[in-house]
N, C-alpha and C. Protein backbone atom coordinates (compact mmCIF):
# COMPACT_ATOMS: atom_id res chain seq x y z
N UNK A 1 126.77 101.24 99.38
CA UNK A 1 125.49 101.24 100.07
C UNK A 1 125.72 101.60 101.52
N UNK A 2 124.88 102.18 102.33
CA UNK A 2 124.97 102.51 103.35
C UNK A 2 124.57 104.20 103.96
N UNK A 3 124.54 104.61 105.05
CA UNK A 3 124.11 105.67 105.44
C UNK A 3 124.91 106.66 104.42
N UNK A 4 124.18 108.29 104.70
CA UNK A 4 125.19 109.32 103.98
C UNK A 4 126.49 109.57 105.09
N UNK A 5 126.60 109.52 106.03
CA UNK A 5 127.63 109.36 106.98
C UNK A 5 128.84 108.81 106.73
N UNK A 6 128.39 107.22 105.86
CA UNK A 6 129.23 106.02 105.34
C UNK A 6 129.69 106.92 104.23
N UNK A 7 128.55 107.50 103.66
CA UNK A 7 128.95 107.81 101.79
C UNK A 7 129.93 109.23 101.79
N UNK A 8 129.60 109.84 103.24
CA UNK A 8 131.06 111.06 103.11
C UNK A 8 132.53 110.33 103.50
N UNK A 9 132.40 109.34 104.00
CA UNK A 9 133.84 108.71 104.49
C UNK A 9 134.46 108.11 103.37
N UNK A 10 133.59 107.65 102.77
CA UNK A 10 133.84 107.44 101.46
C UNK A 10 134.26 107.71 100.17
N UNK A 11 133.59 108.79 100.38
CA UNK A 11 133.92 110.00 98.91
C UNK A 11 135.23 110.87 99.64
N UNK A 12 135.33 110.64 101.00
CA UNK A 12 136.49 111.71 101.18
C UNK A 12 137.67 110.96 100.66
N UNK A 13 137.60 109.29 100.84
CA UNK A 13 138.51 108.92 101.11
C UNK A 13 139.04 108.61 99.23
N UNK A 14 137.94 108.50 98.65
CA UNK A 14 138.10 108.45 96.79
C UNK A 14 138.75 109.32 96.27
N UNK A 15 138.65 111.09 96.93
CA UNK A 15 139.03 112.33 96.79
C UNK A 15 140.33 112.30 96.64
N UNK A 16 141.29 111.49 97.90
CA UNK A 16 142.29 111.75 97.51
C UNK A 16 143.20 111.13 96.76
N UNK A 17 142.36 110.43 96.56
CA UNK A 17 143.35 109.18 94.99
C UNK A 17 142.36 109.83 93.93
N UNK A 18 141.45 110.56 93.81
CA UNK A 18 140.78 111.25 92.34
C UNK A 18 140.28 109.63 91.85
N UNK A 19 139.76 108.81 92.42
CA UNK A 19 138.63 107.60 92.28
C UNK A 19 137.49 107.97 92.32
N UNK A 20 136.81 107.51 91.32
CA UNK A 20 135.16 107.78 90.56
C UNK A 20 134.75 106.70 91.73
N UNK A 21 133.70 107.47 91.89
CA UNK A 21 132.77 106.46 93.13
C UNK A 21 131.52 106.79 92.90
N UNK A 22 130.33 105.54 93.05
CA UNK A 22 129.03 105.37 92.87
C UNK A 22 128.40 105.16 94.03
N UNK A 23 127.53 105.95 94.69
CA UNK A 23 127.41 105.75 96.06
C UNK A 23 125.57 105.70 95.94
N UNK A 24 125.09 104.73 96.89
CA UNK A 24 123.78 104.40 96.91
C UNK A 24 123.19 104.39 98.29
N UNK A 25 122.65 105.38 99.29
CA UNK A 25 122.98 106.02 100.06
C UNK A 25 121.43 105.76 101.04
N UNK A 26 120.96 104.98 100.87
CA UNK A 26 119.43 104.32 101.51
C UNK A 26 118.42 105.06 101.19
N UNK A 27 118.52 104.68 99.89
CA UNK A 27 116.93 105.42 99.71
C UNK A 27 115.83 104.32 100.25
N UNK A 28 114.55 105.37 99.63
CA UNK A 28 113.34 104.41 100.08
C UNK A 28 112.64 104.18 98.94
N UNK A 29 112.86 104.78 97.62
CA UNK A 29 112.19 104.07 96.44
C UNK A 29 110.74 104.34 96.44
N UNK A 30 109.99 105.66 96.32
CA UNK A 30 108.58 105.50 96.66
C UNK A 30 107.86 105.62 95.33
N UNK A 31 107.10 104.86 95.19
CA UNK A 31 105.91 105.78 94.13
C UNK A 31 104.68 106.14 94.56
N UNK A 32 104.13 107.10 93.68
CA UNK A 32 102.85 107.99 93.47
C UNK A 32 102.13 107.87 92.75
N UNK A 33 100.89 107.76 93.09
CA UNK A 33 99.64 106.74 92.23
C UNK A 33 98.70 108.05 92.40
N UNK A 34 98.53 108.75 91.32
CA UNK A 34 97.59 109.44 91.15
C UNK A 34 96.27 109.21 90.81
N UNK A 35 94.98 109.96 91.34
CA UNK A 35 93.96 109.78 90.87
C UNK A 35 93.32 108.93 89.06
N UNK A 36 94.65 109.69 87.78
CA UNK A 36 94.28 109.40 86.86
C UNK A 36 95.47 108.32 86.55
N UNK A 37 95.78 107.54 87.15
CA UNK A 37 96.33 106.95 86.87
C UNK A 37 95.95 105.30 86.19
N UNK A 38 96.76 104.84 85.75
CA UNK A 38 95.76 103.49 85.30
C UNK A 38 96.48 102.13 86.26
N UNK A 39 95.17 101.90 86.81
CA UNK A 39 95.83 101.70 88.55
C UNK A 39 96.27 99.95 88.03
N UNK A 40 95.95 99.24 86.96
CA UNK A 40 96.31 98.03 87.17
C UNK A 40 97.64 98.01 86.37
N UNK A 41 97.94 98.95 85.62
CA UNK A 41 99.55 99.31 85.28
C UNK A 41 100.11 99.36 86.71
N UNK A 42 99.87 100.32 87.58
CA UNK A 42 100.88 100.81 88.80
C UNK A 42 100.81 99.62 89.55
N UNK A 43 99.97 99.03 89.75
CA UNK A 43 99.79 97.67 90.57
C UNK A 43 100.96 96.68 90.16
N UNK A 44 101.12 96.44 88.65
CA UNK A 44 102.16 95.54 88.49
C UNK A 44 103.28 95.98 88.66
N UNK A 45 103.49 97.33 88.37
CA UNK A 45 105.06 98.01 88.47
C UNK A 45 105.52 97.73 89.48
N UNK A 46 104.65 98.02 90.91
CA UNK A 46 105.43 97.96 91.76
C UNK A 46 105.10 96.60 92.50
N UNK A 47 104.22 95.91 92.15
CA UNK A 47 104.63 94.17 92.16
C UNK A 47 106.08 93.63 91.56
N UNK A 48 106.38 93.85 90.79
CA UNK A 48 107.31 93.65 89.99
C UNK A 48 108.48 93.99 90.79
N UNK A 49 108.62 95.55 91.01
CA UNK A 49 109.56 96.14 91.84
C UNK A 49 109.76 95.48 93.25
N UNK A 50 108.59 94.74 93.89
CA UNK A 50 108.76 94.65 95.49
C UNK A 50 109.15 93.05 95.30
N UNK A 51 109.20 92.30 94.10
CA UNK A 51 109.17 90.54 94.11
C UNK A 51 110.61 90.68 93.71
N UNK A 52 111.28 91.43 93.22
CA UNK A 52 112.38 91.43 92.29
C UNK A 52 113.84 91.20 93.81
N UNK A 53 114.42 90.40 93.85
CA UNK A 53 115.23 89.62 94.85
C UNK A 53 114.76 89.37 95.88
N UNK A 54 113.51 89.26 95.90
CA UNK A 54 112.84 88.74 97.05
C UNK A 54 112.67 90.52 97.93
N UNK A 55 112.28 91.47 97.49
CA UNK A 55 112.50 92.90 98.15
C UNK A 55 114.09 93.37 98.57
N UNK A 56 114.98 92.28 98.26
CA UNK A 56 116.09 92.96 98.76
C UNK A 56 117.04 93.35 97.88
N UNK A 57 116.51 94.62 97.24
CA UNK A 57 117.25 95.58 96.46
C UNK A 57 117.25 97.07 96.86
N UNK A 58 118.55 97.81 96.88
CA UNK A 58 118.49 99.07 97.18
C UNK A 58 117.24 99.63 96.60
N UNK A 59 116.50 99.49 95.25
CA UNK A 59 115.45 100.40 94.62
C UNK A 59 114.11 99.80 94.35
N UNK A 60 114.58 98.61 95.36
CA UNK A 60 112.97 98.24 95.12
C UNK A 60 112.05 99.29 95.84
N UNK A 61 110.61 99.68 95.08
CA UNK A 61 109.66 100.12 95.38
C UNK A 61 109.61 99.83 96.90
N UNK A 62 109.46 100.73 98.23
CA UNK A 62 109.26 100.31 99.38
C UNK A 62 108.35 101.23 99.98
N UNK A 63 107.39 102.50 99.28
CA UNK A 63 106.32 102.82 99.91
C UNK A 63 105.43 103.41 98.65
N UNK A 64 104.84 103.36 99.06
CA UNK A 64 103.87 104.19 98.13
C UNK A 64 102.23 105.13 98.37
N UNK A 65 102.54 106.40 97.88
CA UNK A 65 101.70 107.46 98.37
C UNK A 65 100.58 107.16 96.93
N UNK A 66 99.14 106.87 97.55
CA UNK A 66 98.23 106.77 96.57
C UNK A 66 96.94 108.20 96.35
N UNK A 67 96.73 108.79 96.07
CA UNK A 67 95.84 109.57 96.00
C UNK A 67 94.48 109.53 96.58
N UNK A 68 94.02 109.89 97.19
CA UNK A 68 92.57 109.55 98.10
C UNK A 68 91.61 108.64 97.35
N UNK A 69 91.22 109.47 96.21
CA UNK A 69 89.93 109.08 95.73
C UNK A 69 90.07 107.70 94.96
N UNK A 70 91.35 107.26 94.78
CA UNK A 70 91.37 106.06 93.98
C UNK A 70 92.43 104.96 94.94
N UNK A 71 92.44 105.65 96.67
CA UNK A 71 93.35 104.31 97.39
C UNK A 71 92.62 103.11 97.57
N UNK A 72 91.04 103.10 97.81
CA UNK A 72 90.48 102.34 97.95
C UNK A 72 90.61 101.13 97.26
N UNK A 73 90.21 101.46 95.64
CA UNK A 73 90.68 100.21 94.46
C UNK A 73 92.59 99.70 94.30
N UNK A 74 93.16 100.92 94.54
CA UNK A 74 94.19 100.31 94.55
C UNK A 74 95.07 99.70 96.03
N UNK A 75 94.46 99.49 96.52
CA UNK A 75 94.94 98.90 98.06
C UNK A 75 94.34 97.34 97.71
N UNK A 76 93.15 97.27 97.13
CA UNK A 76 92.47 95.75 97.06
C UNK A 76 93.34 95.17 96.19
N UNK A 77 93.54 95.70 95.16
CA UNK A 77 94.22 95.14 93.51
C UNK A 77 95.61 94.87 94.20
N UNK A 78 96.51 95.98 94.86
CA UNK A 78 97.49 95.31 95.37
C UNK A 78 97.34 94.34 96.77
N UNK A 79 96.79 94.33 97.31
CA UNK A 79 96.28 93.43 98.19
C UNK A 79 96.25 92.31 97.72
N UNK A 80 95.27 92.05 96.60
CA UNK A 80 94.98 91.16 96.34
C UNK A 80 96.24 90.05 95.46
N UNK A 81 96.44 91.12 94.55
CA UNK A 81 97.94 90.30 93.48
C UNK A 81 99.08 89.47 94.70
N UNK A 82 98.93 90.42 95.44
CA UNK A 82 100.36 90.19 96.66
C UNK A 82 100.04 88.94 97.18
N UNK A 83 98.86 88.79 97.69
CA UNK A 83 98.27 87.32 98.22
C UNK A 83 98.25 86.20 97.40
N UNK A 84 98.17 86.63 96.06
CA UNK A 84 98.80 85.15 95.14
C UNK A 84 99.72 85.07 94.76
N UNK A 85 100.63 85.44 95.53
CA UNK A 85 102.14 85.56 94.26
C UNK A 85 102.68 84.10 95.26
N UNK A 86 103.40 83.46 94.45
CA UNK A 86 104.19 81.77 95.28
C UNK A 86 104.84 82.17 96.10
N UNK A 87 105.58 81.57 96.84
CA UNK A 87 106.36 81.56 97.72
C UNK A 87 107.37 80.47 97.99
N UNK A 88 108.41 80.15 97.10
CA UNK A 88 109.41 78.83 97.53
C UNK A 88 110.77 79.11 97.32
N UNK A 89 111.12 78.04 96.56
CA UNK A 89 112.34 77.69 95.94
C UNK A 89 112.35 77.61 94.60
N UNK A 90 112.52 78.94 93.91
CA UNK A 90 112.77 79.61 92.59
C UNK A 90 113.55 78.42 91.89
N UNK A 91 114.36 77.82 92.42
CA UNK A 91 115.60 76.95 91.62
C UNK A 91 114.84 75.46 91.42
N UNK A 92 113.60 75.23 91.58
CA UNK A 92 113.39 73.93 92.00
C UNK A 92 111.87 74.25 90.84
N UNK A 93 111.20 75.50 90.94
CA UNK A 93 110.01 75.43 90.32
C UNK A 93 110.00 76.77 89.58
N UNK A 94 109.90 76.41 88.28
CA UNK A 94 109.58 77.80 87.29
C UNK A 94 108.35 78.24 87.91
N UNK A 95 106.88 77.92 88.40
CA UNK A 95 106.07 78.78 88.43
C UNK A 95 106.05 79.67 89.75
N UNK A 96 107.32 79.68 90.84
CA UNK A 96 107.45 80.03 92.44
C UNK A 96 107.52 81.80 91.93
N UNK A 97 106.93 82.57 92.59
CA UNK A 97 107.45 84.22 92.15
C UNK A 97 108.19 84.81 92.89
N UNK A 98 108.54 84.06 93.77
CA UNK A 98 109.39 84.89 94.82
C UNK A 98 109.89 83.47 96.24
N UNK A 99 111.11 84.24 95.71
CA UNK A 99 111.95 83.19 96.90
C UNK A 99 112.10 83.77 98.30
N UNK A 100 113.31 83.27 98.89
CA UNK A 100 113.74 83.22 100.84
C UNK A 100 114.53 84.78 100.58
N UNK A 101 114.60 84.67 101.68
CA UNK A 101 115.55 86.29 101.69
C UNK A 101 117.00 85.57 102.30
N UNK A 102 117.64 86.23 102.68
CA UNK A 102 119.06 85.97 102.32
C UNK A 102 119.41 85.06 103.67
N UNK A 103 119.39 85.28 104.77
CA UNK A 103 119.25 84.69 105.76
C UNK A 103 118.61 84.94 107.49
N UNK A 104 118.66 83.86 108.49
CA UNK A 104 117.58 84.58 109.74
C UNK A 104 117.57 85.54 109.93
N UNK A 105 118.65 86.33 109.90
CA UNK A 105 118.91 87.73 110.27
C UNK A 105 118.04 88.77 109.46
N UNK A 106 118.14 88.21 108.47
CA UNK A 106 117.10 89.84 107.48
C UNK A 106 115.59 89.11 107.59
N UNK A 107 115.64 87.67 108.24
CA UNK A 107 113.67 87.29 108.16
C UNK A 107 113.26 88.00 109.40
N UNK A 108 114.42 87.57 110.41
CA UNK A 108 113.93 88.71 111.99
C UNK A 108 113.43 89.89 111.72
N UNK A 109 114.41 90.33 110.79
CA UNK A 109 114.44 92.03 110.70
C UNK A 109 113.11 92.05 110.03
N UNK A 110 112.59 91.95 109.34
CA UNK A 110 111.53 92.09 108.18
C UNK A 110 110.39 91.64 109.04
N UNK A 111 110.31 90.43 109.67
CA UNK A 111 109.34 90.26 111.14
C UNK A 111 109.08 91.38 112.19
N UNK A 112 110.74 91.20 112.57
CA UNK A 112 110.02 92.42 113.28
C UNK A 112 109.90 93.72 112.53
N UNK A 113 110.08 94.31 111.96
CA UNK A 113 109.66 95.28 111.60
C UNK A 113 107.95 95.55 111.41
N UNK A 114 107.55 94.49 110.48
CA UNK A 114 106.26 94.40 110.35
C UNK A 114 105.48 94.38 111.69
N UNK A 115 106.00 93.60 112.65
CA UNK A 115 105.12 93.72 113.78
C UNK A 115 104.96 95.06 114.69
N UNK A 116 106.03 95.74 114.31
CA UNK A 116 106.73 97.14 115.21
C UNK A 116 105.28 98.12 114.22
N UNK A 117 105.41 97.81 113.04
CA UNK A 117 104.69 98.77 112.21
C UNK A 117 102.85 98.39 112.95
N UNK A 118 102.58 97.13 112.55
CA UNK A 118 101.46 96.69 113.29
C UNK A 118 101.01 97.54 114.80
N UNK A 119 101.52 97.55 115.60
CA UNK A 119 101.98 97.96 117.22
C UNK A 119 101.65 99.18 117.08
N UNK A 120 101.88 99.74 116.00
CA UNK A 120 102.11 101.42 115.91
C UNK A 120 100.65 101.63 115.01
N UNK A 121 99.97 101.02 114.86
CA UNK A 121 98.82 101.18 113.97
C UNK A 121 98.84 100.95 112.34
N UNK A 122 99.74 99.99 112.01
CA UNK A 122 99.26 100.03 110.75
C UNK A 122 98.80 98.76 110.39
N UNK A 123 97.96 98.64 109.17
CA UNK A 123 97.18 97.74 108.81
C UNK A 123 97.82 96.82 107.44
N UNK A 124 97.75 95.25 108.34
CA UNK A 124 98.27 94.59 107.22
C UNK A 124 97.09 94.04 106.52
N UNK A 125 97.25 94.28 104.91
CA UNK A 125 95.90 93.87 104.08
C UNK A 125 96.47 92.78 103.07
N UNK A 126 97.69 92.37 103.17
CA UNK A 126 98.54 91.05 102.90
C UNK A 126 99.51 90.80 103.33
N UNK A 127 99.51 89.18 103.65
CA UNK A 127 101.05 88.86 104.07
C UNK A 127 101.26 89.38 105.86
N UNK A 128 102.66 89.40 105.92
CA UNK A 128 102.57 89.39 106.99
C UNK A 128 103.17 88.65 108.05
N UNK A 129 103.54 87.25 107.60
CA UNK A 129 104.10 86.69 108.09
C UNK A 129 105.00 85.64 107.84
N UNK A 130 106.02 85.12 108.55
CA UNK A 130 107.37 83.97 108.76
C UNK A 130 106.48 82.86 107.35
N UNK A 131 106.90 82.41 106.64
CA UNK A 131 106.67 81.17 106.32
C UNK A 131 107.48 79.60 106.42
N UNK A 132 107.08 78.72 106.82
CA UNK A 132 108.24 77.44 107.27
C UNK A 132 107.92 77.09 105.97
N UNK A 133 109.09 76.81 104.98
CA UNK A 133 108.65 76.29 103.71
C UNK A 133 110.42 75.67 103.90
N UNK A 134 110.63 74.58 103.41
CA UNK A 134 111.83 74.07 102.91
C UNK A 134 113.01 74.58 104.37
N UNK A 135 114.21 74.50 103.32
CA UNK A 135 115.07 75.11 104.39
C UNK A 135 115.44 76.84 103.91
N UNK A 136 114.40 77.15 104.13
CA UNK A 136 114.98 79.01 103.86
C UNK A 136 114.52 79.92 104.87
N UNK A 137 114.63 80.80 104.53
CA UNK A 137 114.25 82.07 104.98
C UNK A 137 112.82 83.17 104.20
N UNK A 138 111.77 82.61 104.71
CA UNK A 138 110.91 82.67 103.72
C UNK A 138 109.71 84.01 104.47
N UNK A 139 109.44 85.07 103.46
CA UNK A 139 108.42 86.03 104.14
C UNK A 139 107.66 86.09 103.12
N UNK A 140 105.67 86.44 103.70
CA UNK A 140 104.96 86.52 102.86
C UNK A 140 105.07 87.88 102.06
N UNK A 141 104.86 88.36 100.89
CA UNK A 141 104.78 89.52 100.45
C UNK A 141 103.86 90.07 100.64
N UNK A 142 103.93 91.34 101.46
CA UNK A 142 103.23 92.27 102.62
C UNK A 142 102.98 93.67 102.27
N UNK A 143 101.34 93.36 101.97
CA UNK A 143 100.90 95.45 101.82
C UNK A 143 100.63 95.30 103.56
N UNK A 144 101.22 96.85 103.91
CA UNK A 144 100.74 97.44 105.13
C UNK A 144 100.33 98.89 104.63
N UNK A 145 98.74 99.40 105.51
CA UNK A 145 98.90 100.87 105.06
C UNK A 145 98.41 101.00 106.44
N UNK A 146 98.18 102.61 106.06
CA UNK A 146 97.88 103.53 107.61
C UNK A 146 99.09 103.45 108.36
N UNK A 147 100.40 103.51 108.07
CA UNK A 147 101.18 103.85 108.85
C UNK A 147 101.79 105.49 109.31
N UNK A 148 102.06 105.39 110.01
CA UNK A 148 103.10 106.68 110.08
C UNK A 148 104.14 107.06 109.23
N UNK A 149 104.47 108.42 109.17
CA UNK A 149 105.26 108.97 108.19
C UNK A 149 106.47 108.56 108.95
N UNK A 150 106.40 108.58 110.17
CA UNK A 150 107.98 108.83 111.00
C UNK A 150 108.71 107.50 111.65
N UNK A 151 107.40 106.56 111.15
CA UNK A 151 107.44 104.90 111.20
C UNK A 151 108.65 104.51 111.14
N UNK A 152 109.80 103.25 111.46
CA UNK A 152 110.72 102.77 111.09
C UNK A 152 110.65 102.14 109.83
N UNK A 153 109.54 101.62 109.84
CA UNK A 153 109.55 100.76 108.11
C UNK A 153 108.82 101.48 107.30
N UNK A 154 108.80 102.89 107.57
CA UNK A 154 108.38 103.98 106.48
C UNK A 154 109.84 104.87 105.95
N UNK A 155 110.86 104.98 106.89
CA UNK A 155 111.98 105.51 107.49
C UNK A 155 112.97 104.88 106.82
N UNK A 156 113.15 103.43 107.20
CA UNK A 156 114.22 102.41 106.96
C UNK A 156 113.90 101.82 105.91
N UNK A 157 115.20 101.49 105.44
CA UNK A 157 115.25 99.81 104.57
C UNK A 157 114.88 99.06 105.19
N UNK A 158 113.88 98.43 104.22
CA UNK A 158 113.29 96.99 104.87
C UNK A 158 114.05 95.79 104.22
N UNK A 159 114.35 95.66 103.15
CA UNK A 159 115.27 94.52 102.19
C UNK A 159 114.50 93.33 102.38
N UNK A 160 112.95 93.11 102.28
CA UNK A 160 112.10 92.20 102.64
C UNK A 160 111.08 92.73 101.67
N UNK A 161 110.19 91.65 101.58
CA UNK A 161 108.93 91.89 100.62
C UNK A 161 107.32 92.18 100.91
């Protein structure tokens, strides 16, 4: 994991021992929600995709381009699912959907980011913010739209939800 910068130092260095290497190189994982699409399928997919380690997976779903005529319904539906999903300690309660992220360092990052995105014009329609729950590291699971293409948290890994 890591930049393509990381992943040529890497592969050069596999090259010369002829070592098979798997390199995962920061993507951003987007999907595309077309007009005919059947929007409460895509809604869970990428619910699913953004709850799955708490967002911090190289392939979790981290943007998504929706088609004009049908962003409206699907901004609410995900809006809306995102605002009920739990928030705790997975190990303590079967019905929690999503736990802490790994530690302060990635809740800063995921804070600030969201607020940097905010600042810059984009609109949070869930989530959003720090939660004090237990002893973790806890973020709400967060639709933002209207951002910029050239955005950092359009740009970057977020590894947050």
């Amino acid at each position: 994991t890591g930049s393509v910068d990381s992943g040529k130092r890497v592969m050069a260095g596999a090259a010369t021992h002829m070592a098979k290497v798997s390199l995962e190189l920061g993507g951003k994982a987007p999907a595309i929600v077309c007009k005919d699409a059947d929007i409460d399928l895509a809604v869970q997919s990428i619910i699913d995709s953004r709850v799955d380690n708490n967002g911090q997976l190289c392939n979790n779903c981290e943007r998504v381009y929706v088609q004009e005529d049908v962003a409206d319904e699907f901004i609410k539906k995900l809006s809306d699912k995102m605002s009920k999903i739990t928030v705790g300690n997975v190990m303590k309660d079967d019905n929690i959907g999503m736990g802490p992220l790994i530690n302060q360092e990635a809740l800063d990052k995921v804070a600030g980011m969201v607020d940097r995105a905010v600042k810059a014009g984009g609109k949070i329609t869930a989530g959003g913010h720090k939660l004090n729950i237990e002893n973790g590291f806890y973020y709400e699971p967060t639709v933002i739209t209207n951002v910029k293409q050239d955005s950092e948290i359009v740009q970057d890994e977020i590894f947050g939800p």
